[in-house]
N, C-alpha and C. Protein backbone atom coordinates (compact mmCIF):
# COMPACT_ATOMS: atom_id res chain seq x y z
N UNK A 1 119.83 -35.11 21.34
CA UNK A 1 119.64 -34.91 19.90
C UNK A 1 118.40 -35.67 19.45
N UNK A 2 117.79 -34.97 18.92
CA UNK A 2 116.55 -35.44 18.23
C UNK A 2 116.83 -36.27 17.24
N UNK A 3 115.88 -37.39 16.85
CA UNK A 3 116.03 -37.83 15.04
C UNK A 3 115.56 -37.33 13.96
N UNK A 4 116.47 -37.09 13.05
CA UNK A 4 115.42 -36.33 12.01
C UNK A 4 114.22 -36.84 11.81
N UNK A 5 113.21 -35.87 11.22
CA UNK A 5 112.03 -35.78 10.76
C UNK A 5 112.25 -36.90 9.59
N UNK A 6 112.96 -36.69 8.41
CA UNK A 6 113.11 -37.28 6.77
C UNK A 6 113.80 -38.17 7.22
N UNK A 7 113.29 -39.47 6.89
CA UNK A 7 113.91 -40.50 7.16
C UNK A 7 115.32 -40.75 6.53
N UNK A 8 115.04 -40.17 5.17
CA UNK A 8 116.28 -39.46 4.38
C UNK A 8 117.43 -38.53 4.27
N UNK A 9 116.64 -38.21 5.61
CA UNK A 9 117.99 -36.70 6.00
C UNK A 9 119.34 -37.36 6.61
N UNK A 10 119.46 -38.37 7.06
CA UNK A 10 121.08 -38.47 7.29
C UNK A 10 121.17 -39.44 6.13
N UNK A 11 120.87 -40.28 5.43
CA UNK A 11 122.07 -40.37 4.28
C UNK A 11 120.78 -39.77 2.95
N UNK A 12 121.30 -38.79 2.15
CA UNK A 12 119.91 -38.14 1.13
C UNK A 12 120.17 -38.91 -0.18
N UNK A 13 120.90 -39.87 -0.40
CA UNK A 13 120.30 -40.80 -1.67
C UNK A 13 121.10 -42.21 -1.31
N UNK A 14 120.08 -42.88 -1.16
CA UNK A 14 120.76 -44.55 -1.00
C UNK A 14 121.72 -45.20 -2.31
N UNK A 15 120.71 -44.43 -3.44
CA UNK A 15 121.45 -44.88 -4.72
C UNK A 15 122.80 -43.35 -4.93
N UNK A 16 123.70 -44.00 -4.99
CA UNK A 16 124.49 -42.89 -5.47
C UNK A 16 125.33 -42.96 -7.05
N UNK A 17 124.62 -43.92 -7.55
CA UNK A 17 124.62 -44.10 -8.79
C UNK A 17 123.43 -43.55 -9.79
N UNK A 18 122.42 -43.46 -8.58
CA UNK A 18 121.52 -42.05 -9.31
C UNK A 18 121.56 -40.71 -9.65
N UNK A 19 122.87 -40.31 -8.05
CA UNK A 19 122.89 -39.13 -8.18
C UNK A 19 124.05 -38.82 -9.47
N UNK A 20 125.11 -40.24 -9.42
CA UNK A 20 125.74 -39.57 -10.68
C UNK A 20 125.32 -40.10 -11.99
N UNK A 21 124.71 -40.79 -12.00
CA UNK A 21 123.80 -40.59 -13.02
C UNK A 21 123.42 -39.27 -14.04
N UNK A 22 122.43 -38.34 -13.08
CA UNK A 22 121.92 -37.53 -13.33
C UNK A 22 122.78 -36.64 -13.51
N UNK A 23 123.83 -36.00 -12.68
CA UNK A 23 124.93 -35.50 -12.88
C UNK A 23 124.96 -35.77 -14.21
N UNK A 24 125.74 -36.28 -14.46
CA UNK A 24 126.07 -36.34 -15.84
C UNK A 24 125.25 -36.59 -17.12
N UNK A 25 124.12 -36.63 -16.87
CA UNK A 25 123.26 -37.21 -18.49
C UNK A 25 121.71 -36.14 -18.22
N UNK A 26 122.24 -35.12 -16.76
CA UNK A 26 120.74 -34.32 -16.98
C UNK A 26 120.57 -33.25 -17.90
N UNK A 27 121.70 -32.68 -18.38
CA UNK A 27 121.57 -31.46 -19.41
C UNK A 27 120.85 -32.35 -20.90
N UNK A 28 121.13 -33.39 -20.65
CA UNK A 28 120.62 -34.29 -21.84
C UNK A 28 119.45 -34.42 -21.90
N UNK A 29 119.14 -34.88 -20.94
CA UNK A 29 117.84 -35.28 -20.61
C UNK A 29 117.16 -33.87 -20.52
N UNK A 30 117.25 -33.23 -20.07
CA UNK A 30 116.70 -31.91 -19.57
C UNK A 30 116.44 -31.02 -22.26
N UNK A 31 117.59 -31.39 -22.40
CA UNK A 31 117.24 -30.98 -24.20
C UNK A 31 116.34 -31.96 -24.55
N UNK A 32 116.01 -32.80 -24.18
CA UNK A 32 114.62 -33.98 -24.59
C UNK A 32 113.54 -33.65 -23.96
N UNK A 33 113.55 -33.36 -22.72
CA UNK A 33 112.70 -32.87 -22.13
C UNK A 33 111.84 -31.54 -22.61
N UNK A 34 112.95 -30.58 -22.88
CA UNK A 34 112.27 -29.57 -24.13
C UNK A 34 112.04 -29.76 -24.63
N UNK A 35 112.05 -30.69 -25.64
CA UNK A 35 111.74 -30.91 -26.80
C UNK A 35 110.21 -31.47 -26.84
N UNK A 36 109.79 -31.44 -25.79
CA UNK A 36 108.70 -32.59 -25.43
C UNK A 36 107.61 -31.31 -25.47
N UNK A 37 107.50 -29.91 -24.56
CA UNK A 37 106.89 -28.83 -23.84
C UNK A 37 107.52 -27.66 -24.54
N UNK A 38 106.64 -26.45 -24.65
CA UNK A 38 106.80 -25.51 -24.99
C UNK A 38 107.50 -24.91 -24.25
N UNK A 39 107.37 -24.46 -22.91
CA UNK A 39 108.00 -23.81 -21.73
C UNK A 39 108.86 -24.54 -21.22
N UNK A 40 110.48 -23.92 -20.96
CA UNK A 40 111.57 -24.53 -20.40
C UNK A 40 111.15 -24.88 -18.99
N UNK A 41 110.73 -24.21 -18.36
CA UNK A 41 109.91 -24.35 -16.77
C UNK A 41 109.27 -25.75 -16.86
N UNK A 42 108.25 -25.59 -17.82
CA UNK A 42 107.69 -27.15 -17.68
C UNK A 42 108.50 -28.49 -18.31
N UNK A 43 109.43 -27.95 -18.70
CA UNK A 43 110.37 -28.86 -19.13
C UNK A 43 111.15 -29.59 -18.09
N UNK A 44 111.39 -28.30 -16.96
CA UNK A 44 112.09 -28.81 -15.93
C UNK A 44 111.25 -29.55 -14.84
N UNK A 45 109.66 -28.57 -15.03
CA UNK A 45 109.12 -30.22 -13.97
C UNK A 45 108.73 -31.52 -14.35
N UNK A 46 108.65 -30.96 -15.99
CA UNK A 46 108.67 -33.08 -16.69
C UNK A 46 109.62 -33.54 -16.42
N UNK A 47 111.43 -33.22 -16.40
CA UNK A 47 112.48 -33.86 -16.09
C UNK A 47 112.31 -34.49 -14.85
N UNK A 48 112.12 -33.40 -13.65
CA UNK A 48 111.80 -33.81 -12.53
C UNK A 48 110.96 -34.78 -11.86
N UNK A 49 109.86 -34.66 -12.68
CA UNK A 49 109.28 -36.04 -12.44
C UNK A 49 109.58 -37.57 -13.18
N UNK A 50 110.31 -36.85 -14.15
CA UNK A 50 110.34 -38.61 -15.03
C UNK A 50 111.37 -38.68 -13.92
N UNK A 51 112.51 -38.08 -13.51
CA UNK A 51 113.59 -38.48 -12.60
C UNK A 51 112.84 -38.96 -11.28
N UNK A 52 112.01 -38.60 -10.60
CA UNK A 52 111.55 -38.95 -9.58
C UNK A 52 111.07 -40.53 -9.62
N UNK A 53 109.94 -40.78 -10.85
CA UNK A 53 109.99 -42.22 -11.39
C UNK A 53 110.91 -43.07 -11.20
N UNK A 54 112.09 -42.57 -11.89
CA UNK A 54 113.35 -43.82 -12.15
C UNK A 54 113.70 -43.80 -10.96
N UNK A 55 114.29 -42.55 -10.00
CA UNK A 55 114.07 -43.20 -8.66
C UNK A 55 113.45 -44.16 -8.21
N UNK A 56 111.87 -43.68 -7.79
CA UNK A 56 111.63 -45.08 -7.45
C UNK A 56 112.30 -47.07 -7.98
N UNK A 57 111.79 -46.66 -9.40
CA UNK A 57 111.74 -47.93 -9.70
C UNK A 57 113.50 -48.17 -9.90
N UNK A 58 114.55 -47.47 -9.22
CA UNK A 58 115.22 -47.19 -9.68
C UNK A 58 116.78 -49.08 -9.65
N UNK A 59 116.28 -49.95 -8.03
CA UNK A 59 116.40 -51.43 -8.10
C UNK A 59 115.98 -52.24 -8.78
N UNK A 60 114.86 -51.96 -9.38
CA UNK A 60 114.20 -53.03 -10.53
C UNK A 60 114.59 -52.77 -12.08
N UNK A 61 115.20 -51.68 -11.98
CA UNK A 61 116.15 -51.57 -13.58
C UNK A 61 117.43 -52.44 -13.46
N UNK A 62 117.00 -53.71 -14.50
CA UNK A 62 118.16 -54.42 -14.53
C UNK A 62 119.38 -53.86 -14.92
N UNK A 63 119.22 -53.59 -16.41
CA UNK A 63 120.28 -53.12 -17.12
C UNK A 63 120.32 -51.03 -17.36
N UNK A 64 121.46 -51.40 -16.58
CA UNK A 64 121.42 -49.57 -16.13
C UNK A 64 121.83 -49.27 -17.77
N UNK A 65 122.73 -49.69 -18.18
CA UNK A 65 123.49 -48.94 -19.77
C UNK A 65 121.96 -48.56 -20.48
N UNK A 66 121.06 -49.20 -20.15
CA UNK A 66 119.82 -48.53 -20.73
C UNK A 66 119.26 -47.59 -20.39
N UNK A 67 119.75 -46.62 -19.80
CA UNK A 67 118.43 -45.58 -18.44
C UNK A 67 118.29 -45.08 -19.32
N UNK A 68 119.09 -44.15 -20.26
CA UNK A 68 118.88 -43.02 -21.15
C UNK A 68 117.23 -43.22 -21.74
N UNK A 69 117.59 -44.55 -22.20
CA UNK A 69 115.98 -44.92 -23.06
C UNK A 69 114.50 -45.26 -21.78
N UNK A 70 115.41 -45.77 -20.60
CA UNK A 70 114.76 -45.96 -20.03
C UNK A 70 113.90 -44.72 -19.42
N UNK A 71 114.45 -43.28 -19.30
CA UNK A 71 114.07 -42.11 -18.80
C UNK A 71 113.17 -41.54 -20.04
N UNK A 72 113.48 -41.47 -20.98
CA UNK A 72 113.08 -41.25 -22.52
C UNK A 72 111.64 -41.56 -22.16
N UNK A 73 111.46 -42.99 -22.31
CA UNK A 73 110.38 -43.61 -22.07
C UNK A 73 109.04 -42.66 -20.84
N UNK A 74 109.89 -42.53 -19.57
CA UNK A 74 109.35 -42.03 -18.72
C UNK A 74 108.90 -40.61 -19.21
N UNK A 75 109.39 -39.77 -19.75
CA UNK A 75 109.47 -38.62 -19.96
C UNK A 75 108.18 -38.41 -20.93
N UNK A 76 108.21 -39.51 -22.11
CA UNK A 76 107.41 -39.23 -22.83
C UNK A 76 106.20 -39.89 -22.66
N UNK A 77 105.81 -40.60 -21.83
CA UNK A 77 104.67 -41.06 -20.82
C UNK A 77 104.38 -40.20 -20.03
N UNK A 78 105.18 -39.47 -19.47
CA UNK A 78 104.51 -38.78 -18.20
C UNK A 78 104.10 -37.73 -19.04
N UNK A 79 104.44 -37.16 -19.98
CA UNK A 79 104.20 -36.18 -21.03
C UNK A 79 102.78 -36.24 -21.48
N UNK A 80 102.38 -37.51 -22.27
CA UNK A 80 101.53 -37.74 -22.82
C UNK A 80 100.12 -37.98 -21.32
N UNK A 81 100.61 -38.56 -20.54
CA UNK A 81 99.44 -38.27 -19.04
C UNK A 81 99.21 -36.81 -19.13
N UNK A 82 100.64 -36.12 -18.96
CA UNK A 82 99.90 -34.74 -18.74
C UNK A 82 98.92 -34.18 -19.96
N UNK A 83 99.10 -34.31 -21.10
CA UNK A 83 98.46 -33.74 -22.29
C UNK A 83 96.87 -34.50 -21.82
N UNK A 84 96.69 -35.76 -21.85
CA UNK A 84 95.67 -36.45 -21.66
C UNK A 84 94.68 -35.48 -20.81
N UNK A 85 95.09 -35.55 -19.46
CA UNK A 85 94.29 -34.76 -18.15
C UNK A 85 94.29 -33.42 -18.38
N UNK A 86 94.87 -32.59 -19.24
CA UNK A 86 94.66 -31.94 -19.22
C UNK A 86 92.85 -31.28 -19.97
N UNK A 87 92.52 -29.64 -19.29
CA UNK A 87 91.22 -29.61 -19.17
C UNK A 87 90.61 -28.99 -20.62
N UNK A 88 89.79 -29.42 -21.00
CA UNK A 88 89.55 -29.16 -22.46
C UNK A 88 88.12 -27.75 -22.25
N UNK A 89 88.42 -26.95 -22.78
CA UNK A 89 87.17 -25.60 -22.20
C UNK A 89 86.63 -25.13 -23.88
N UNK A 90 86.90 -26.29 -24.98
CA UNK A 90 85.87 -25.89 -26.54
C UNK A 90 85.18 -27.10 -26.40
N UNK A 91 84.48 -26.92 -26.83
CA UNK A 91 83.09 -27.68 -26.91
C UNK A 91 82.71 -27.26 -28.37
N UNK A 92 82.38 -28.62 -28.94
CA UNK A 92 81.93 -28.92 -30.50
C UNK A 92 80.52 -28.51 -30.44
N UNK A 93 80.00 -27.26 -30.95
CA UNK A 93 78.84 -27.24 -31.73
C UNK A 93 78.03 -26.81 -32.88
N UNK A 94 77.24 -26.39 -33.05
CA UNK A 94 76.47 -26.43 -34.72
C UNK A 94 76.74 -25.31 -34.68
N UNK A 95 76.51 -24.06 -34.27
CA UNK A 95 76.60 -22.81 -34.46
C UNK A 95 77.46 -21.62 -34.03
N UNK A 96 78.18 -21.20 -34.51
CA UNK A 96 79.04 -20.27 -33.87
C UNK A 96 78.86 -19.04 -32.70
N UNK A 97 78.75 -19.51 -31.60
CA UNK A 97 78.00 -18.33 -30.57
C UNK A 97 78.82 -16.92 -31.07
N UNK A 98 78.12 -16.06 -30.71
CA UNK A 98 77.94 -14.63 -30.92
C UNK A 98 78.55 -13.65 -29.87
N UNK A 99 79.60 -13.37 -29.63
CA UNK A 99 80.00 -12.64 -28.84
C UNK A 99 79.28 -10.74 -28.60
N UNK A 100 78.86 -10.91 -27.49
CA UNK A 100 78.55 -9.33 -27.25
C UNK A 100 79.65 -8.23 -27.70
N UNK A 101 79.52 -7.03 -28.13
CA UNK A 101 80.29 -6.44 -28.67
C UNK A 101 80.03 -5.47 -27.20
N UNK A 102 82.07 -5.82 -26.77
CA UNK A 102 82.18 -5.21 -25.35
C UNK A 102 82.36 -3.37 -25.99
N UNK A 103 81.72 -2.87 -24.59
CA UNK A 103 82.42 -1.40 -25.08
C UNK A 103 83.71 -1.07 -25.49
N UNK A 104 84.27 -0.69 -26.65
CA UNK A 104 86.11 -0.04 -26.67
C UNK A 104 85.95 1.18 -25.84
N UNK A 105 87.18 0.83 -24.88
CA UNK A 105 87.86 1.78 -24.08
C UNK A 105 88.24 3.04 -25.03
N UNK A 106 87.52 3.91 -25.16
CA UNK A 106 88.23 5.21 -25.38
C UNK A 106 89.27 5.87 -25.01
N UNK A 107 90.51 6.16 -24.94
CA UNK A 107 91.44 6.52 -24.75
C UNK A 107 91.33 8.05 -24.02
N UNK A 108 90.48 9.04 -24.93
CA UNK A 108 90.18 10.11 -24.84
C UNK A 108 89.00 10.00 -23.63
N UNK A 109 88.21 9.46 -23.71
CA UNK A 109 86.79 9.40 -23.00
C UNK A 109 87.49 8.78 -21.34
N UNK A 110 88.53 8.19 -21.06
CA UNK A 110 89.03 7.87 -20.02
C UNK A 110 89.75 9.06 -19.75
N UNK A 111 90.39 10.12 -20.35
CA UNK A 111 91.47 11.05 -19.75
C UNK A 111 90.29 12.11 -19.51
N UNK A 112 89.22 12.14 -19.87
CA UNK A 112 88.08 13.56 -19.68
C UNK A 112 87.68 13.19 -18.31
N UNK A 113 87.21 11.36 -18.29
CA UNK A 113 86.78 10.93 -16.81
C UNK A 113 87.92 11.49 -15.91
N UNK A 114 89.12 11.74 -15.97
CA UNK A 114 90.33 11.43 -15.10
C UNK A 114 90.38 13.10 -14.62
N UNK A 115 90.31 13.86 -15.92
CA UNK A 115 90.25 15.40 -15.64
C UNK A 115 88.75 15.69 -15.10
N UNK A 116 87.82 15.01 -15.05
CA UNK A 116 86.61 15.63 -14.77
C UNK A 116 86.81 15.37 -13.23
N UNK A 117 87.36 14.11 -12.69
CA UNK A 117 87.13 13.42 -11.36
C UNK A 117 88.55 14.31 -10.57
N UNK A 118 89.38 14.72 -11.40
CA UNK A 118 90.56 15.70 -10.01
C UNK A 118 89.56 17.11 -10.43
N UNK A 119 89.13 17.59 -11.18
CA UNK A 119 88.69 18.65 -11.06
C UNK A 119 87.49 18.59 -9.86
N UNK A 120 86.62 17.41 -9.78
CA UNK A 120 85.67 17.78 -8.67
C UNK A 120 86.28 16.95 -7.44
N UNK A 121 87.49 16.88 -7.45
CA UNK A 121 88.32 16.69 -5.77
C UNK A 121 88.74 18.04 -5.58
N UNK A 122 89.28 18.68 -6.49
CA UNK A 122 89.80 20.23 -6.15
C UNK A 122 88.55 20.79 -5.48
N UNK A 123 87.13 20.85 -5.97
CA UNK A 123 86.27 21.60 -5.62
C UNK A 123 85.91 20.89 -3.99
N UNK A 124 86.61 20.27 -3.64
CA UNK A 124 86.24 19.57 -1.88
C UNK A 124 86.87 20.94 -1.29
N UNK A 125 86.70 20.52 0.01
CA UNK A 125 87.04 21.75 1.48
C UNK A 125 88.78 21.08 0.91
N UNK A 126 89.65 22.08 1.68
CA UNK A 126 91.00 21.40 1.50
C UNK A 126 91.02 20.15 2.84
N UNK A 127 90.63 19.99 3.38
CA UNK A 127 90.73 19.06 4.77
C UNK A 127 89.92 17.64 4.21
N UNK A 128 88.75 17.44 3.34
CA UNK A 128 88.02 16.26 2.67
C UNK A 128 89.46 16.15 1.36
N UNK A 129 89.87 17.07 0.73
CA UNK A 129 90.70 17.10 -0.31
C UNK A 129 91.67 16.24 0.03
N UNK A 130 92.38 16.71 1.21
CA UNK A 130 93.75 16.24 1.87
C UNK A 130 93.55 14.82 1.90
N UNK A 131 92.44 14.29 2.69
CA UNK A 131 92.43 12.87 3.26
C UNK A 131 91.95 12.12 1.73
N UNK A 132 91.24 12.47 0.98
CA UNK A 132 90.59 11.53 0.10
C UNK A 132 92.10 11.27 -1.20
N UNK A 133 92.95 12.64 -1.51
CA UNK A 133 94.43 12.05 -1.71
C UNK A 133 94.87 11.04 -1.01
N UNK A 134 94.82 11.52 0.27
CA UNK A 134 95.94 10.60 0.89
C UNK A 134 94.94 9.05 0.58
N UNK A 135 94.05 9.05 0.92
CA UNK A 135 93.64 7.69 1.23
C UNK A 135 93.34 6.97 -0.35
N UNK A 136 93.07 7.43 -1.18
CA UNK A 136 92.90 6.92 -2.40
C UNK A 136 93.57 7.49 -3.78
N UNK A 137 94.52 8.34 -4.06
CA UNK A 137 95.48 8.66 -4.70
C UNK A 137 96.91 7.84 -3.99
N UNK A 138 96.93 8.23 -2.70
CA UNK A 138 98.28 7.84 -2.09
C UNK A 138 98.59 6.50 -1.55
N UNK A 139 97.08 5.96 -1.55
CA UNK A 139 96.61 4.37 -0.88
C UNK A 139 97.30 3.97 0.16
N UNK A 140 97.25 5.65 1.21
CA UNK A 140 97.59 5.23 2.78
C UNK A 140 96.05 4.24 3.53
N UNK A 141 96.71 3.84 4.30
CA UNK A 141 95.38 2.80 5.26
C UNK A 141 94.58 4.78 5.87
N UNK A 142 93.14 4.44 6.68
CA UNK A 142 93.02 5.44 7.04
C UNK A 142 93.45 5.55 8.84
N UNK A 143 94.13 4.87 8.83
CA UNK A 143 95.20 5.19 10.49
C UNK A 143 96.44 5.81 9.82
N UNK A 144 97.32 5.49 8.64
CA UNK A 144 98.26 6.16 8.30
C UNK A 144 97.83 7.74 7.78
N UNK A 145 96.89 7.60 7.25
CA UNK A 145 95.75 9.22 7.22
C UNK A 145 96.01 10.04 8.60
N UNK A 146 95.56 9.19 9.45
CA UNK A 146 94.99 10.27 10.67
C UNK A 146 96.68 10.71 11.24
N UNK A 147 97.13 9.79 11.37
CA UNK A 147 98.82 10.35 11.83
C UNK A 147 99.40 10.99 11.03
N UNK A 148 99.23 11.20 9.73
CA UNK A 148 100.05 11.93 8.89
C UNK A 148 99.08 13.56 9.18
N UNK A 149 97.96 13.59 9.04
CA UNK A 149 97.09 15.10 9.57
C UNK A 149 97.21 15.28 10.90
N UNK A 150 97.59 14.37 11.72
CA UNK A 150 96.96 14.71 12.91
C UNK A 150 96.01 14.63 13.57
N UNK A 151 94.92 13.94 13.23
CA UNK A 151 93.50 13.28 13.59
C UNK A 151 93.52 12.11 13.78
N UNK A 152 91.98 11.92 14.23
CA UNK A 152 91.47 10.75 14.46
C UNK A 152 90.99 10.17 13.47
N UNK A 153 91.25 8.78 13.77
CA UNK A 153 90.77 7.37 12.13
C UNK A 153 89.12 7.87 12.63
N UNK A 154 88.37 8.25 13.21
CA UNK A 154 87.48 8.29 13.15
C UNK A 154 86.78 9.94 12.33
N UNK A 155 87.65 10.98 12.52
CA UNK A 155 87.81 12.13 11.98
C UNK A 155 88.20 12.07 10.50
N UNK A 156 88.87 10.69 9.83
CA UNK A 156 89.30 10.70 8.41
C UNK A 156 88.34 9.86 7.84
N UNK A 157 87.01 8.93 8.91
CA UNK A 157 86.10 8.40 7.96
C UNK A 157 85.14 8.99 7.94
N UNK A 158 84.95 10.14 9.04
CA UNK A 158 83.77 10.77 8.53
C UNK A 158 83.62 11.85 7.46
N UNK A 159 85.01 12.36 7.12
CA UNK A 159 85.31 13.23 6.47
C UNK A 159 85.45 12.80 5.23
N UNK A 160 86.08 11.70 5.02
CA UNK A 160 86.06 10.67 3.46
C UNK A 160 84.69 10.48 3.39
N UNK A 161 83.58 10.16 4.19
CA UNK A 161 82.07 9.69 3.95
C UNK A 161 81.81 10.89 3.15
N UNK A 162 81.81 12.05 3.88
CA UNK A 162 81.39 13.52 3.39
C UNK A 162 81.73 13.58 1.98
N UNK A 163 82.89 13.54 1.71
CA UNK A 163 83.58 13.93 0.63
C UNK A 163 83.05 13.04 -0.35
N UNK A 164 83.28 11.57 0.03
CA UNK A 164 82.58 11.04 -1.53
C UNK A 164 81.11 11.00 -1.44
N UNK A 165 80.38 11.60 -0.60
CA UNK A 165 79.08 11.22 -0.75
C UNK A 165 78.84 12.94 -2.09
N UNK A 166 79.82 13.87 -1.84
CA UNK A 166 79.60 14.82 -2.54
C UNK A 166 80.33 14.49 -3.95
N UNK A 167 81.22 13.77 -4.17
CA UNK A 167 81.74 13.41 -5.53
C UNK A 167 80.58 12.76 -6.47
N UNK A 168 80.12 11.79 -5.69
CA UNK A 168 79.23 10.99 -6.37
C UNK A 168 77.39 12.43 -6.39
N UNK A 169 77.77 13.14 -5.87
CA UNK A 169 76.73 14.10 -6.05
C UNK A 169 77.47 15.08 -7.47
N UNK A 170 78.20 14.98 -7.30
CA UNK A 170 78.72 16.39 -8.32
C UNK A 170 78.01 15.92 -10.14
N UNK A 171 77.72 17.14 -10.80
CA UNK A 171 76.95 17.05 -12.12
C UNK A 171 77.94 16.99 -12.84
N UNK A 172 79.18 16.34 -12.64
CA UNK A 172 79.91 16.62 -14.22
C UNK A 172 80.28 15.13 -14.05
N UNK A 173 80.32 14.44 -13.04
CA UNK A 173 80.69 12.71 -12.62
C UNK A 173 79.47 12.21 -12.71
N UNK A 174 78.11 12.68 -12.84
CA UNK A 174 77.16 11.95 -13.57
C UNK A 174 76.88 11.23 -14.62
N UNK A 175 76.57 10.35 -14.70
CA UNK A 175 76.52 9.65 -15.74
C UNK A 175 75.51 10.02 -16.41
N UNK A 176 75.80 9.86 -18.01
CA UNK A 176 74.46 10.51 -18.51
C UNK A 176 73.83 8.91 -19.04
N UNK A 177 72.29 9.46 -18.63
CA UNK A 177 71.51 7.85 -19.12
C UNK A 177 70.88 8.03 -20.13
């Protein structure tokens, strides 16, 4: 028999007045803890760490009837570290920068692209048609291509080359400049 790895793995808390501790006063702690963070999630890894704290220091707490305040404490320290470090991305200056006015997505102008681009896949051979579905409508790999036709991965890239080199040729997928 081997020794464990975790020095901790055959007995997992020396203090077992921590573990009932927590037992009993973490739903508590855990509503303070919210109260601290917006997100219950981060609520639960502030608990977790203020608990990890009192662990440690958990022999040098004289008077246990105090933890409650004593965790309190932790909680809202480790709280205020995190707010501190956290990364600040506004920057104070004189003038209000100017945002580029992005293109609006047309709703309509995207469904004409969508009907213009299956209309010039229909106009492929049916065999460039077949594979350029499968491989980019159906988002098979092009080895799951060649086994599903019956060809070679080398027969489905030359035939996809073909095919989009003619999509990107076709006059209605042109862009107008």
């Amino acid at each position: 028999m081997t020794p464990p790895v975790c020095t901790l793995a055959s007995n997992p808390t020396p203090y077992p007045s921590f573990s009932a501790y927590v037992r009993t006063r973490g739903t508590v702690l855990l509503r303070t803890a919210r109260s601290l963070t917006a997100n219950p999630c981060d609520a639960e890894d502030l608990l977790q760490t203020a608990l990890a704290k009192t662990y440690v220091a958990w022999d040098r707490i004289e008077d246990h009837r105090a933890l409650d305040g004593y965790v309190r404490r932790t909680l809202v320290n480790t709280r205020t570290s995190q707010w501190r470090k956290r990364k600040v991305d506004e920057f104070v200056c004189d003038e209000l920068p100017e945002t580029e006015a992005a293109p609006s997505s047309d709703p309509a102008e995207a469904q004409a692209l969508r009907d213009a681009m299956w209309r010039a896949v229909t106009r492929l051979p049916d065999r460039q048609r077949a594979m350029v579905v499968l491989r980019y409508y159906e988002d098979m790999s092009e080895v799951q291509t060649a086994e599903l036709l019956g060809v070679s991965v080398g027969t489905v890239k030359s035939a996809v080359s073909r095919a989009l080199g003619k999509l990107r040729e076709d006059p209605e997928l042109t862009p107008v400049r």
